[in-house]
C-alpha atoms as a PDB file:
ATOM      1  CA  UNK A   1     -17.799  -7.638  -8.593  1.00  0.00           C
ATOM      2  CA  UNK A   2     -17.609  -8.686  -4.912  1.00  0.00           C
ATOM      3  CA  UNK A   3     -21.263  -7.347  -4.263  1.00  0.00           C
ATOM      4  CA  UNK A   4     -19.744  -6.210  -1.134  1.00  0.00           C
ATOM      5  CA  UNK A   5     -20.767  -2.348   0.341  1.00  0.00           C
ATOM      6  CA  UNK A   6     -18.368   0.103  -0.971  1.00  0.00           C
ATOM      7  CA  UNK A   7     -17.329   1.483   2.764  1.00  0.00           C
ATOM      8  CA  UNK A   8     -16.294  -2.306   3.350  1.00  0.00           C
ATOM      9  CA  UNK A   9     -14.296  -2.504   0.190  1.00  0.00           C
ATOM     10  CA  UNK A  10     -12.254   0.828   1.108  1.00  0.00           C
ATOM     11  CA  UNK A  11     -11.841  -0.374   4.737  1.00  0.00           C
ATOM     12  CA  UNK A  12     -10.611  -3.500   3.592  1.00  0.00           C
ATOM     13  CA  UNK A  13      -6.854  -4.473   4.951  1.00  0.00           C
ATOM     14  CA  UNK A  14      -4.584  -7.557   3.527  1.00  0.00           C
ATOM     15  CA  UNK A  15      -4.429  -9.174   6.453  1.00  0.00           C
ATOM     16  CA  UNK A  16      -8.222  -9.900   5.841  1.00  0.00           C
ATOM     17  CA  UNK A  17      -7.850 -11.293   2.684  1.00  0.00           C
ATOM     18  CA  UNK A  18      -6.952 -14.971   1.396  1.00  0.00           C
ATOM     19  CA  UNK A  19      -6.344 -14.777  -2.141  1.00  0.00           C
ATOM     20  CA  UNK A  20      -5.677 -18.499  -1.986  1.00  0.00           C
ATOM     21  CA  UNK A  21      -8.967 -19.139  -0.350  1.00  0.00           C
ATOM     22  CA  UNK A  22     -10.633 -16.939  -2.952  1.00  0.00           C
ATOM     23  CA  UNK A  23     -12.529 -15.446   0.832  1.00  0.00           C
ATOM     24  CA  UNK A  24     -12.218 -12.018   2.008  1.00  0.00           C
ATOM     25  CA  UNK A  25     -13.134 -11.871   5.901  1.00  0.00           C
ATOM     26  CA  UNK A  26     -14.835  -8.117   6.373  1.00  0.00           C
ATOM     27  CA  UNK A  27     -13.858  -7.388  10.318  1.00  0.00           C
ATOM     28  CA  UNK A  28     -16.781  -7.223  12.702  1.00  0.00           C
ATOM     29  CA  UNK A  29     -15.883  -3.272  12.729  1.00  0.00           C
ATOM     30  CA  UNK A  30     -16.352  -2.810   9.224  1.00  0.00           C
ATOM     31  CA  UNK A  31     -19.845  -4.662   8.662  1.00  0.00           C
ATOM     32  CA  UNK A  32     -23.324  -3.283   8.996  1.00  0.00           C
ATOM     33  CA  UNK A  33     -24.645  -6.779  10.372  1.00  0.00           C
ATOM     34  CA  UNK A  34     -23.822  -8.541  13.017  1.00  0.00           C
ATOM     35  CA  UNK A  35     -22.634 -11.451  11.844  1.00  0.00           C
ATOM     36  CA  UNK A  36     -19.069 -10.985   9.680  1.00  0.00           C
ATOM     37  CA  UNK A  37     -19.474 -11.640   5.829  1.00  0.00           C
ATOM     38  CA  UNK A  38     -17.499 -13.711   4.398  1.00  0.00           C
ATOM     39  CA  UNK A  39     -16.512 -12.504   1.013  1.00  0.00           C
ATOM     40  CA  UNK A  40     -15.836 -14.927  -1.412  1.00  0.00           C
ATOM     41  CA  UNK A  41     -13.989 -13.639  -4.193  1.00  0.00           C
ATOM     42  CA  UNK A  42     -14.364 -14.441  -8.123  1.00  0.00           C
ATOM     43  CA  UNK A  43     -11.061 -15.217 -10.243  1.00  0.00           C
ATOM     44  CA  UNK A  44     -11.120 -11.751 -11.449  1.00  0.00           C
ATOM     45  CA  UNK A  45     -11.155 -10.273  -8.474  1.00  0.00           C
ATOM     46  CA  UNK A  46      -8.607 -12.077  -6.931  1.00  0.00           C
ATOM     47  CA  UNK A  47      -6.152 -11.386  -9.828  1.00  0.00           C
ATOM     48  CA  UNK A  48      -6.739  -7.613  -9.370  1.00  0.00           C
ATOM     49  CA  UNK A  49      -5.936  -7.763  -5.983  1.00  0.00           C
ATOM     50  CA  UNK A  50      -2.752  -9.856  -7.073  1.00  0.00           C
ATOM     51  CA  UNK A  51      -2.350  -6.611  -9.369  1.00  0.00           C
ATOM     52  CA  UNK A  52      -2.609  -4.310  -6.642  1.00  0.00           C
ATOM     53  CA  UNK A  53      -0.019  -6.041  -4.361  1.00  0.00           C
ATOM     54  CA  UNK A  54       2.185  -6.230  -6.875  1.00  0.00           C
ATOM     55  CA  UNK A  55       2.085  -2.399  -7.795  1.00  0.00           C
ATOM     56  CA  UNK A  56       2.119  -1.866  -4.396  1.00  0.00           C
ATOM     57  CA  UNK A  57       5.214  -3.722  -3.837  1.00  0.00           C
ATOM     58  CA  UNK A  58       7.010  -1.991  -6.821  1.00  0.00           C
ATOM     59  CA  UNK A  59       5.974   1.443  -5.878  1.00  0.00           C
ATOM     60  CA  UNK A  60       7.899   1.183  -2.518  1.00  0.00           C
ATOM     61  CA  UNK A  61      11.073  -0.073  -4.336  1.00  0.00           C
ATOM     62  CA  UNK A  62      10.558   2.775  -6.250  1.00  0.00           C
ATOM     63  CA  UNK A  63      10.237   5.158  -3.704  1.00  0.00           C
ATOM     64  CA  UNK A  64      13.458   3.558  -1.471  1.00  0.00           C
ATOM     65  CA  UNK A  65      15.732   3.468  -4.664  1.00  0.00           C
ATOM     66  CA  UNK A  66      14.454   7.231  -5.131  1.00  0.00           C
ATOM     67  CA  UNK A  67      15.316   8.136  -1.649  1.00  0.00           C
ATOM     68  CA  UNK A  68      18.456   6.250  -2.063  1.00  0.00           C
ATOM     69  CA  UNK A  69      19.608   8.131  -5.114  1.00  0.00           C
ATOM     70  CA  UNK A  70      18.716  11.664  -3.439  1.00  0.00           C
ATOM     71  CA  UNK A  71      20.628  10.517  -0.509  1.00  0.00           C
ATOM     72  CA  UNK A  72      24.104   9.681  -2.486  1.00  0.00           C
ATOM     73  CA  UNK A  73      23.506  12.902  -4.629  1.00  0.00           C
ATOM     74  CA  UNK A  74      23.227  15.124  -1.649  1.00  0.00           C
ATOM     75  CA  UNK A  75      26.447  13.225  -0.098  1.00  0.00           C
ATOM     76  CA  UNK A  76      28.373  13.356  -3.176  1.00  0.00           C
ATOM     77  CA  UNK A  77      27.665  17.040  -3.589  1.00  0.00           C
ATOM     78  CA  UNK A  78      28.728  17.427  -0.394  1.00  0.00           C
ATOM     79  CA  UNK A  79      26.769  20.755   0.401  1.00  0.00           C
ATOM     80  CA  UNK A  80      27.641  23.197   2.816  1.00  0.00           C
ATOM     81  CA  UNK A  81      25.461  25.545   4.630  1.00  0.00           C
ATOM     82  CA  UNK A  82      26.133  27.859   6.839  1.00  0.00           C
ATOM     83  CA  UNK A  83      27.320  31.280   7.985  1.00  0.00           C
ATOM     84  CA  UNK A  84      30.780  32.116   6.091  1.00  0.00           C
ATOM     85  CA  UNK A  85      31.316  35.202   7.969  1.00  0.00           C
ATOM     86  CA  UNK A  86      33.405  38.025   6.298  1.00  0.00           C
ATOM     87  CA  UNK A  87      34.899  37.059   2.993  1.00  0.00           C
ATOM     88  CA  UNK A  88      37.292  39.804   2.373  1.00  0.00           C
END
């Protein structure tokens, strides 16, 4: 869909894109030629990558409300560890 080469896509970083734009700049360090390509991006493919920063976005919510919730379990719990010594 972007008719770009598939080690570009992969290597690809947000800061390169401008979804706006509709243009994906490939970095000099990613491209076989050159020159830079500029990528200019269809509708479609613009809206998935609006897809994928949006999952993105709501996977690390995720994640920090997960860590969160393990965090105020363990606290709550209040564990103890450690070496009780003779009980007896």
């Amino acid at each position: 869909m972007t008719l770009s080469r598939k080690s570009e896509l992969l290597l690809a970083r947000w800061k390169d894109l401008d979804l706006d734009a509709g243009e994906w700049l490939v970095p000099a360090e990613n491209a076989r030629t050159a020159k830079p390509p500029v990528v200019y991006l269809s509708i479609q493919v613009a809206e998935m990558f609006y897809i994928v920063a949006e999952y993105g976005e709501q996977r690390k919510k995720m994640l920090q409300w997960w860590g969160d919730y393990v965090d105020s379990v363990v606290t709550e719990s209040k564990v103890i560890v450690g070496n009780f010594g003779d009980v007896g």
